[in-house]
Protein backbone atom coordinates (compact mmCIF):
# COMPACT_ATOMS: atom_id res chain seq x y z
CA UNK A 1 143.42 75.12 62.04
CA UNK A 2 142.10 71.76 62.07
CA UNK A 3 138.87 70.55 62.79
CA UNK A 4 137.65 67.10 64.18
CA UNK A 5 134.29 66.22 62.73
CA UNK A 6 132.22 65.69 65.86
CA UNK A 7 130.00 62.74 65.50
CA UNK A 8 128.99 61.85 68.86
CA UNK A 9 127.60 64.14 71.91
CA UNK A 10 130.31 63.55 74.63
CA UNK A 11 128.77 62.92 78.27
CA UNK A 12 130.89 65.44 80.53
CA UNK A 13 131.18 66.31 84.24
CA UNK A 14 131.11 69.93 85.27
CA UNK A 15 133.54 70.98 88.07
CA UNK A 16 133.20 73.64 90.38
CA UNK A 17 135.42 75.34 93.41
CA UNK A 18 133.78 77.39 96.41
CA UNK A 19 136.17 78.78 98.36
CA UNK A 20 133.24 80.95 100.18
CA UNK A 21 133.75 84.33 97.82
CA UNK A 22 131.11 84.35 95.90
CA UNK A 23 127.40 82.61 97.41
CA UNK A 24 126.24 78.77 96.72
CA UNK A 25 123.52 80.46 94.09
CA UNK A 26 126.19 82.11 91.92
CA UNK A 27 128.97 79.26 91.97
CA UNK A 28 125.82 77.70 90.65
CA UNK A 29 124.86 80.47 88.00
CA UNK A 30 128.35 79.91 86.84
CA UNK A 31 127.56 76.21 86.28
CA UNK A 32 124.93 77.46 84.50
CA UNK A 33 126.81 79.04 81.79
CA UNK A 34 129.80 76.73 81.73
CA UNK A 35 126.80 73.66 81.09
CA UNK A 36 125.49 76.39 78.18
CA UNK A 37 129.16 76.58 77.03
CA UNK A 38 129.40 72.77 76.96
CA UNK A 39 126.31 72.23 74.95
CA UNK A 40 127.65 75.20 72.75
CA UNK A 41 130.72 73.32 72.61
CA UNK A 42 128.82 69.89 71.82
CA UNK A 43 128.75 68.14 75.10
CA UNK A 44 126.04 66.79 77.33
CA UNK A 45 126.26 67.88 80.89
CA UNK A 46 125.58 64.36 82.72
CA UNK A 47 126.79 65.53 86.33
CA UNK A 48 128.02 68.80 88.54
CA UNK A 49 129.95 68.76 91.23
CA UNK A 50 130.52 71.97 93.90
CA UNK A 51 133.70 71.59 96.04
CA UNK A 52 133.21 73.37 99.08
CA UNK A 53 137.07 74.57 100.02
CA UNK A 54 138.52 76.84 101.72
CA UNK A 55 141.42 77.42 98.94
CA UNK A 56 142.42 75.36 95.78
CA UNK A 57 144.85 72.52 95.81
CA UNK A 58 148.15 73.71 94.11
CA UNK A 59 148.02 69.62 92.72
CA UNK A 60 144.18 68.13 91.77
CA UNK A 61 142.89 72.28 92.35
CA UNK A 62 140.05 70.42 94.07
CA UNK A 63 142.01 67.89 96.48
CA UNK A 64 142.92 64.48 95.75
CA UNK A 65 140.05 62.80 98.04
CA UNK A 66 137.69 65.14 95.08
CA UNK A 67 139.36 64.33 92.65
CA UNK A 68 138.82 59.87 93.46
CA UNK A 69 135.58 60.90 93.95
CA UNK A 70 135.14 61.87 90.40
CA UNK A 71 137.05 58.86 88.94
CA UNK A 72 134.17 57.00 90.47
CA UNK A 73 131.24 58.95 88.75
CA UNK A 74 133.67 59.23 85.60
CA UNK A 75 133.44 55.47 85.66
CA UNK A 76 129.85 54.95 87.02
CA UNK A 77 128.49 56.81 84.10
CA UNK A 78 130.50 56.37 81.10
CA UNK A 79 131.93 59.55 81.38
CA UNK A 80 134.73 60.84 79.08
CA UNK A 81 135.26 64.85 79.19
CA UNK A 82 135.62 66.51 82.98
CA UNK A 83 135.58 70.53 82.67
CA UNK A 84 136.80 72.88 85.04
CA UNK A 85 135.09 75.71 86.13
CA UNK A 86 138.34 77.83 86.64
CA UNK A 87 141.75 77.68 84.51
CA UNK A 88 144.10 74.48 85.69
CA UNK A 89 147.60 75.16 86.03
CA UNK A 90 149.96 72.40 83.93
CA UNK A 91 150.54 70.91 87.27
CA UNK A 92 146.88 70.24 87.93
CA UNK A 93 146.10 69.14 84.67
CA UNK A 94 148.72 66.35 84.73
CA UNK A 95 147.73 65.25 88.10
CA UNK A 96 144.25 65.06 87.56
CA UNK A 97 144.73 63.37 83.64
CA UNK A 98 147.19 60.74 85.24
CA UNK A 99 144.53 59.97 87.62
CA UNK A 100 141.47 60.32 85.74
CA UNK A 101 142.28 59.29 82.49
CA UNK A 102 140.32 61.40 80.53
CA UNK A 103 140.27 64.31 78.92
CA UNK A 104 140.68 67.20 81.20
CA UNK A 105 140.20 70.64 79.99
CA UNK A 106 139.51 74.49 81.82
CA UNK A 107 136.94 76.85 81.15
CA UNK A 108 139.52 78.53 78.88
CA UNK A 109 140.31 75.49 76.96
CA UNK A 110 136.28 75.32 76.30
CA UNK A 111 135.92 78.82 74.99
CA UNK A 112 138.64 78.38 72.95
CA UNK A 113 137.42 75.34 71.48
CA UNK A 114 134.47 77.00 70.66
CA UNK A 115 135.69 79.78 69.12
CA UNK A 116 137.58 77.16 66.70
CA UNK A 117 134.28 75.64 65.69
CA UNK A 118 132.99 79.20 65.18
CA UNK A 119 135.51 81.33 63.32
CA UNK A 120 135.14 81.93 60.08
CA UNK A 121 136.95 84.23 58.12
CA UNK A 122 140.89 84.62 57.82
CA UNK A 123 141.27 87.25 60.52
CA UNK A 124 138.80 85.46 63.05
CA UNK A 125 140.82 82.10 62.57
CA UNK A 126 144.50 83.61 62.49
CA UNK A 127 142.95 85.54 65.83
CA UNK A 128 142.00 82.08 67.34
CA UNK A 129 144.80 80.01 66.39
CA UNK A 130 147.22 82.70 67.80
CA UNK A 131 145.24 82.29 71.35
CA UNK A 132 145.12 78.33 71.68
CA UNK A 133 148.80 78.46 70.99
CA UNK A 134 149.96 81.09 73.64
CA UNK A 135 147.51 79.18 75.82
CA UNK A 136 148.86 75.99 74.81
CA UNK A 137 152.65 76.79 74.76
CA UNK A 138 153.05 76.33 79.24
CA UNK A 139 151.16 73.19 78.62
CA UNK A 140 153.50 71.29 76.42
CA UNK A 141 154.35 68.36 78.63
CA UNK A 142 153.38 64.72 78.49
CA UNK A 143 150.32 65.44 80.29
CA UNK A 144 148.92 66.67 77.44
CA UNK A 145 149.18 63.47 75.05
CA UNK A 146 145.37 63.44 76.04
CA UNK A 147 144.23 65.89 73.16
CA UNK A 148 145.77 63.43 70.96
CA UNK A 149 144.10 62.14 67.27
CA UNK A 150 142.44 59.17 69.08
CA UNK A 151 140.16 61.11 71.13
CA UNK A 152 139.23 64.32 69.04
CA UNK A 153 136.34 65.82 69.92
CA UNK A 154 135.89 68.87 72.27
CA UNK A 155 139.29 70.75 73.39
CA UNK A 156 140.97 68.95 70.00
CA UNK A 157 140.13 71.59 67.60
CA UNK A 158 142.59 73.80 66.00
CA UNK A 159 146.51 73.15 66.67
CA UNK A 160 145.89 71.55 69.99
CA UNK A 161 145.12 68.29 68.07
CA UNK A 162 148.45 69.07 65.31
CA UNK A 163 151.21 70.64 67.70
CA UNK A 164 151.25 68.49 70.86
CA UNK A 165 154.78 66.56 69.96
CA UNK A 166 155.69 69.93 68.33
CA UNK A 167 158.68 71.78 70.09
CA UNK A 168 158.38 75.06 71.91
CA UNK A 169 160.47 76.27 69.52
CA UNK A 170 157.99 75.72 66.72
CA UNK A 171 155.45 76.89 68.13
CA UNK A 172 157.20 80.05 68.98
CA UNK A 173 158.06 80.97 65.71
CA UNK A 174 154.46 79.88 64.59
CA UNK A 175 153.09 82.56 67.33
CA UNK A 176 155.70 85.32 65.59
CA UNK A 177 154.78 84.76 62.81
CA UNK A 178 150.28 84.93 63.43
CA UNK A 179 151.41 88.05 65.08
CA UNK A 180 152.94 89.43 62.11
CA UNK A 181 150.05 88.66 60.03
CA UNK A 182 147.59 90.16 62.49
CA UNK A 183 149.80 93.43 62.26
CA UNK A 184 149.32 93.29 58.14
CA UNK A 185 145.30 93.43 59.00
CA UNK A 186 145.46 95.68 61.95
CA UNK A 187 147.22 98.06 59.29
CA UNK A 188 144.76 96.80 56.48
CA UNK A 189 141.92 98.10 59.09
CA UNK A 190 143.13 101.56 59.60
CA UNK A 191 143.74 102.24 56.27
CA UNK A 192 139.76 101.05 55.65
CA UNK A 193 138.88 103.32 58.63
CA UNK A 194 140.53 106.12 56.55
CA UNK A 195 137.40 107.01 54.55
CA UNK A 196 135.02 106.51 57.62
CA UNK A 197 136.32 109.91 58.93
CA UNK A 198 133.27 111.60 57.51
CA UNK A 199 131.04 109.32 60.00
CA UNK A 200 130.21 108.89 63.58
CA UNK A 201 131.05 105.25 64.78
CA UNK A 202 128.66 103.40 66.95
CA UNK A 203 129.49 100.19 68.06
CA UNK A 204 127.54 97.22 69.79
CA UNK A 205 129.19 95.26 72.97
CA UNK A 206 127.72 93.61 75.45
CA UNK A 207 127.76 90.02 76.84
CA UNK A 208 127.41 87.24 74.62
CA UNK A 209 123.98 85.87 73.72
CA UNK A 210 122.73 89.37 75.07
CA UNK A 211 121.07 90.36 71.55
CA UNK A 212 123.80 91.74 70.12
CA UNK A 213 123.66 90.47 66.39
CA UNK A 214 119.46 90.32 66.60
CA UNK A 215 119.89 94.21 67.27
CA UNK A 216 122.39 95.00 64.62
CA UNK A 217 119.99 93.15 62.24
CA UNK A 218 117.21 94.88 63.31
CA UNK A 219 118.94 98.37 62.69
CA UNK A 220 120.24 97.70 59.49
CA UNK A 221 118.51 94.78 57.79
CA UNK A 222 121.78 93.07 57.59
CA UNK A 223 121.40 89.35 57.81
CA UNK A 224 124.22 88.56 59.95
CA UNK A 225 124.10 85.13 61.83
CA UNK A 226 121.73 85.73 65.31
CA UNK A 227 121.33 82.14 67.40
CA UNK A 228 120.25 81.22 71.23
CA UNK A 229 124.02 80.47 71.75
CA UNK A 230 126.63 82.07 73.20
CA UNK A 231 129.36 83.65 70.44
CA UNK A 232 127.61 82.59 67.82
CA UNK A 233 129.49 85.42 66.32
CA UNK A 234 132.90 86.02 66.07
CA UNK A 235 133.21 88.71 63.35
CA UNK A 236 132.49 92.24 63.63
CA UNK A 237 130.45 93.44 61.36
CA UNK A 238 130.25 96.94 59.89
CA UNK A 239 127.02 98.91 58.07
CA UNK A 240 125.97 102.08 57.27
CA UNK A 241 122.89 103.31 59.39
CA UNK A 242 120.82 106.02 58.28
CA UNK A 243 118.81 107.06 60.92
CA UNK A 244 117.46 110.13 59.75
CA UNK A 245 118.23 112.37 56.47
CA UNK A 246 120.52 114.15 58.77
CA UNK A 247 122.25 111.07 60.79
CA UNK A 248 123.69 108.96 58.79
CA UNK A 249 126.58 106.87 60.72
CA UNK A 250 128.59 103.47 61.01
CA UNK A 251 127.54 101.03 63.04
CA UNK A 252 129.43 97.68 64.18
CA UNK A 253 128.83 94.60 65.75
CA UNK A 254 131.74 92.99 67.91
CA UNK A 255 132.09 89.68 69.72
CA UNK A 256 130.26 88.67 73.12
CA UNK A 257 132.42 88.97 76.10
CA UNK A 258 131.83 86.58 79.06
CA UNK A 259 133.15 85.91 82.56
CA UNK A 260 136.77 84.45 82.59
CA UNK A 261 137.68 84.98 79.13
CA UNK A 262 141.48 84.29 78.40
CA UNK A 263 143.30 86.86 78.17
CA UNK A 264 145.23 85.45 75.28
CA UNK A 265 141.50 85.70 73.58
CA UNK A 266 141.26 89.29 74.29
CA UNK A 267 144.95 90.11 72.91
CA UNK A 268 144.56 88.25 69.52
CA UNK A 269 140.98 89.79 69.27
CA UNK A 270 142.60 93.20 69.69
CA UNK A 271 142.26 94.51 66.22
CA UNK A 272 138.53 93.00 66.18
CA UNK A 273 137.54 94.73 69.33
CA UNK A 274 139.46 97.73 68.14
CA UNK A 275 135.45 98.98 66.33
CA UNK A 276 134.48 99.73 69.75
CA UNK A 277 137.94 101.63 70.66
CA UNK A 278 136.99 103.73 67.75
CA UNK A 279 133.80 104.57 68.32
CA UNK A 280 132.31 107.72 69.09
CA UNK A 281 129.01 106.00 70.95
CA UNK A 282 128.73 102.43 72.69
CA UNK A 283 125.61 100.89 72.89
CA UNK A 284 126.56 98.29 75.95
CA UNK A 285 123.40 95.84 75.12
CA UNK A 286 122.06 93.49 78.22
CA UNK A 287 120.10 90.41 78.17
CA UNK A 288 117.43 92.27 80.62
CA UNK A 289 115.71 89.21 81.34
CA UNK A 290 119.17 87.38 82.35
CA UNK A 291 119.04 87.06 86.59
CA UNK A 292 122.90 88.36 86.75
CA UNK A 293 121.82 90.74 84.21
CA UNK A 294 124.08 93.51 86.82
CA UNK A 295 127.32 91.15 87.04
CA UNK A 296 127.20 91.04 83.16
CA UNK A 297 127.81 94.25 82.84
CA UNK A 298 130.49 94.65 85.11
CA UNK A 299 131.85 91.97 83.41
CA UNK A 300 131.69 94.29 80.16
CA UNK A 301 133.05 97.29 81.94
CA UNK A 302 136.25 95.62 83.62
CA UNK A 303 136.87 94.24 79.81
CA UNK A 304 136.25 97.73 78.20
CA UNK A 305 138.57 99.00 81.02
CA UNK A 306 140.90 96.74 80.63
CA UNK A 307 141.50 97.45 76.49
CA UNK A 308 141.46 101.06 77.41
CA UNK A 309 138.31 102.06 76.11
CA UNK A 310 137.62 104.75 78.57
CA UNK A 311 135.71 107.98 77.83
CA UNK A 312 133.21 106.97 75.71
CA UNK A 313 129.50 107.95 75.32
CA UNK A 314 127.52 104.64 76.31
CA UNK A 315 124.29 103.73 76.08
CA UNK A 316 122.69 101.15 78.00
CA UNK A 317 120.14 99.11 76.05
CA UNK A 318 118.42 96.62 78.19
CA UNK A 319 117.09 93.84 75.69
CA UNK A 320 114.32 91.26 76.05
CA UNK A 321 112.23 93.40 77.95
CA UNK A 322 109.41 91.01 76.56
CA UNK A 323 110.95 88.27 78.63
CA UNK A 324 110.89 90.47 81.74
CA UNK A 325 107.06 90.41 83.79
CA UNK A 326 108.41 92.36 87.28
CA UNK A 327 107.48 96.05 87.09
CA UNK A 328 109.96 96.66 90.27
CA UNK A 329 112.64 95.39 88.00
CA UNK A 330 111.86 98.18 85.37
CA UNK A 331 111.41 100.48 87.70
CA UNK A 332 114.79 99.96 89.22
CA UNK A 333 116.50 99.94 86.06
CA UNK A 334 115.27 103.24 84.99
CA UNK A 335 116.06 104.81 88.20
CA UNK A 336 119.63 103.31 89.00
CA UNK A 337 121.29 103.82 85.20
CA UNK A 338 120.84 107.06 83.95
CA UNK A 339 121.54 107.41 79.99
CA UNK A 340 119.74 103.59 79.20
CA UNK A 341 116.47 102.59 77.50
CA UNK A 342 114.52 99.43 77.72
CA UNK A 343 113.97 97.61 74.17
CA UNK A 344 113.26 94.20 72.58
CA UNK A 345 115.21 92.86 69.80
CA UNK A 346 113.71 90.17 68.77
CA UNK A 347 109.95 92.03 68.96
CA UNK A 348 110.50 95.33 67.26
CA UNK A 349 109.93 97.35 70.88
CA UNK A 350 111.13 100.65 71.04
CA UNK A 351 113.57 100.81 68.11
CA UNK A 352 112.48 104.28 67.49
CA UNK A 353 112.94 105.35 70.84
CA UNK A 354 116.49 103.73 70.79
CA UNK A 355 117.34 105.72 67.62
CA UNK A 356 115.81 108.90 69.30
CA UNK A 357 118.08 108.07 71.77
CA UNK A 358 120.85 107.85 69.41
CA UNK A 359 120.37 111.17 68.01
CA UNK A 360 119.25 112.96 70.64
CA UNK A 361 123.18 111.86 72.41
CA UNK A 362 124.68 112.63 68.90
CA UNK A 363 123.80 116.72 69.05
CA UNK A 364 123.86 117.09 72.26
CA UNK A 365 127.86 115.65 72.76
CA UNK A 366 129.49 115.78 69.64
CA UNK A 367 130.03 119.25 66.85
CA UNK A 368 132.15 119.85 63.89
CA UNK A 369 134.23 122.59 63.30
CA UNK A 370 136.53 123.93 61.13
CA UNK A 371 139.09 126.48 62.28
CA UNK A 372 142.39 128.28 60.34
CA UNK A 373 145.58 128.76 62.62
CA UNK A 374 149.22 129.83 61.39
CA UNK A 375 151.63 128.17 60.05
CA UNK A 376 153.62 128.37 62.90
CA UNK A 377 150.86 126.80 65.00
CA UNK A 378 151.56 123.43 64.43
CA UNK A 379 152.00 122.61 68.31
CA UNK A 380 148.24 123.23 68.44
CA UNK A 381 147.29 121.63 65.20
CA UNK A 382 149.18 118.50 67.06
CA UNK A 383 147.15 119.38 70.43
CA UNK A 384 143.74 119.38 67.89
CA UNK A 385 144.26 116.03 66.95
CA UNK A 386 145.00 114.42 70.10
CA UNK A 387 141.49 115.75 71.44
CA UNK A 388 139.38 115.48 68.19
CA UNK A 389 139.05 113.47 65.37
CA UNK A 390 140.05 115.26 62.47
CA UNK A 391 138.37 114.67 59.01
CA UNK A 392 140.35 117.20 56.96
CA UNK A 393 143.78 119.12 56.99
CA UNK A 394 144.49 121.76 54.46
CA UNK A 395 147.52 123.84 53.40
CA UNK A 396 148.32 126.62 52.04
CA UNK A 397 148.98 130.40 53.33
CA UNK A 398 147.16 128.94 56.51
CA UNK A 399 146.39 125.15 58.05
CA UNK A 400 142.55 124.93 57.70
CA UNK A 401 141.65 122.10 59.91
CA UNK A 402 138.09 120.24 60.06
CA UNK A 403 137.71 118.38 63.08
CA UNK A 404 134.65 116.66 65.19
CA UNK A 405 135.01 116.18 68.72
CA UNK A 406 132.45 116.15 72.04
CA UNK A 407 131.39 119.92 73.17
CA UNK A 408 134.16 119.73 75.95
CA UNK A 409 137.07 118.91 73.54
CA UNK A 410 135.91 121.46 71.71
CA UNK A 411 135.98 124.38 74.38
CA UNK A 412 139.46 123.05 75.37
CA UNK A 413 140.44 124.21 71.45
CA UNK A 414 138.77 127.27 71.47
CA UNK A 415 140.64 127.82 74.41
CA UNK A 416 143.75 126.96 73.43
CA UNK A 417 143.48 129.30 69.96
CA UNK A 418 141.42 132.09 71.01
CA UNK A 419 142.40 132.30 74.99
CA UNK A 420 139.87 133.13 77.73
C-alpha cells in the first residue's frame, strides 16, 4: 500500500440522512463519531448538514435540491472533502462528484482510509489492502478519477490512489492472490495456537476507543500503543497473564469495532478477530462514561453474532467509571447486566476485583479431565472434541484423552461414556 504524506488539514463537510428511524439526537451522535473519525482521519469538520427525508435518493442519496445546496457551502467555505454518513452506491458517488467536484467519499471509504494510515505489520496491511480493493472493485468507473495523484490526501491511501485506471481484471487476481496469503497466516496462526492448548484464552473486544489497549496494558505491563482515538490499534496482541500461582492464562487484545463497519473489513480481519473466536472468556469492555454506552454494545454483539462467536463466557467491564458522576447510572448498570463489573483503566480502579472476577468465572465454568475409552470408541473420542478442547491424545492399549471444557460439556461426556 501506498501512502500520501498528508501535509495539510483538509476542511470537510459532514453529511447526514434522517429518514425518521432513528431520533434528531442520535443522527446527531452519529455525526459525532463520523467528525471523531474525520479528525482521526486528518480532516477538520468545518460544517454538518442533517437531511430530513423520508427515504434516500437512488441518484445524489440526499436529493439533488441537497445536494446544490452543498455546492454552495462547498464553495462558500473553501471546502474540498464532503463525507457521507452512510455508504454511497457508484451511482451516487458519480452524481454527486460530477456535480460537486470534489472528493466524495462514505463512511466506509473513511474507516478504511484510516485503517491504511494505521496498519502496521504484514498481516494488518495485507488485511487492509484486501478490503479497500473488494470495496473498491464496484466502484471502478470514471467517477472515481477523483482519488487521483493530484488530490491525495484522505480516501487516497493504499491502492485507491495506484489502481484506479487498473482493470477489474487486475484487481481480481490481486484480491486472489491477498486471499491466498491471508490463508498462509491463518494456517501460520493455528499452528502458533498449537502450544496454547495448555491455557485458557481470554480475549478483549469492545468498541473502539472503549479502553481496550489501556486495559490490556494495565493487566500485563505490555506497552502496546493506547491513544484518545478511535482504532488506534489494529493488531491483536497476545500475553501471558498470571493472575494468581494457580491461573495463569493468555490474554489478547483485538481491534475496536464501530457502527457501520464494512463488511469487507470484517472478512479480511477474520483471522485477526479469530483470538476472540478462540477464547474461552470475553471480556466485552465499554466506554461507561460514553452517552450510547448501551447501543455500543449491541453494536459489539450483532458483530460477535455475526462471526459466529456464540456461546462464550462474557464479561462485561464497564470502563471510565472515573468519568461517570450519576449514581442512578451505576445503579442501573449493576442491576440490568448480570455477570459485569465497573472499573477504570486508566486509574488503576478495581483491577483486583476484575481479576477476582476472572477467576472466580474460570472454576466455576470450566474443568479438566482426563478419561480412557476403547479403541473402538473413536465415534466418542470424535464427539469429545467437538464439545471440548482437547490438550492431549494418547495411544496405546487404550485412547487416554485430556480435555478442558465448561461443566455442561463435560456432563454431556460423562454421559455419553458412562450412561445415566
Amino acid at each position: 500500500m501506498i501512502e500520501i504524506e498528508q501535509k495539510t488539514i483538509e476542511r470537510a463537510i459532514l453529511v447526514a440522512l434522517n429518514t425518521k428511524e432513528l431520533s434528531r439526537d442520535i443522527v446527531e451522535e452519529h455525526l459525532d463519531e463520523l467528525e471523531e473519525l474525520a479528525l482521526t482521519a486528518g480532516a477538520e469538520t468545518i460544517i454538518r448538514v442533517i437531511q430530513e427525508k423520508n427515504n434516500y435518493d437512488p441518484a445524489y442519496y440526499i436529493g439533488k435540491g441537497k445536494a446544490e445546496e452543498i455546492l454552495q457551502l462547498v464553495e462558500m467555505n473553501e471546502i474540498n472533502l464532503v463525507i457521507f454518513d452512510d455508504d454511497l452506491s457508484p451511482v451516487q458517488v458519480r452524481n454527486l462528484s460530477n456535480l460537486i467536484n470534489k472528493k466524495i467519499i462514505d463512511r466506509s471509504g473513511l474507516i478504511l482510509d484510516i485503517f491504511a494510515s494505521r496498519a502496521r505489520t504484514r498481516e494488518a496491511r495485507t488485511q487492509v489492502e484486501l478490503a479497500q480493493l473488494q470495496y473498491m472493485l464496484p466502484r471502478l468507473t470514471r467517477a472515481w478519477t477523483h482519488l487521483s495523484k493530484q488530490y491525495g490526501g484522505i480516501g487516497t491511501k493504499g491502492p485507491g490512489e495506484t489502481q484506479i485506471e487498473t482493470d477489474r481484471r487486475i484487481i481480481r487476481t490481486r484480491i486472489s492472490h491477498l486471499k491466498e496469503k491471508l490463508e498462509k497466516i491463518e494456517s501460520q496462526r493455528e499452528t502458533q495456537t498449537i502450544g496454547r492448548k495448555d491455557f485458557i484464552k481470554v480475549s478483549l473486544v469492545g468498541y473502539t476507543n472503549a479502553g481496550k489497549s489501556t486495559l490490556f496494558n494495565r493487566l500485563t505491563d505490555a506497552g502496546v500503543f493506547a491513544e484518545d482515538k478511535l482504532f488506534a490499534t489494529l493488531d491483536s496482541t497476545t500475553r501471558t497473564l498470571e493472575i494468581s500461582k494457580n491461573h495463569k492464562m493468555l490474554i489478547s487484545d483485538t481491534v475496536g469495532f464501530i457502527r457501520k463497519l464494512p463488511a469487507h473489513l470484517v472478512a479480511s480481519f477474520k483471522s485477526t478477530l479469530n483470538e476472540a473466536r478462540d477464547a474461552d472468556i470475553i471480556l466485552h469492555v465499554v466506554d461507561f462514561s460514553h452517552p450510547y454506552y448501551e447501543e455500543h454494545m449491541q453494536v459489539v454483539e450483532d458483530t460477535l453474532k455475526d462471526m459466529n462467536i456464540q456461546d462464550k463466557i462474557v464479561i462485561n467491564v464497564f470502563n471510565k467509571v472515573d468519568a461517570v458522576t450519576d449514581k442512578n447510572k451505576l445503579d442501573y448498570v449493576k442491576n440490568r447486566f448480570k455477570n459485569s463489573i465497573i472499573i477504570s483503566a486508566s486509574r488503576g480502579i478495581n483491577i483486583t476485583g476484575l481479576k477476582d472476577k476472572i477467576i472466580s468465572d474460570i472454576e466455576d465454568s470450566f474443568v479438566e479431565e482426563k478419561i480412557d475409552l476403547k479403541l473402538s470408541d473413536s465415534k466418542i473420542a470424535a464427539r469429545i472434541h467437538s464439545l471440548a478442547e482437547v490438550i492431549s491424545t494418547k495411544y496405546d492399549d487404550e485412547i487416554h484423552i485430556t480435555y478442558r471444557t465448561n461443566k455442561q460439556n463435560s456432563e454431556k461426556i460423562k454421559k455419553m461414556i458412562y450412561g445415566g
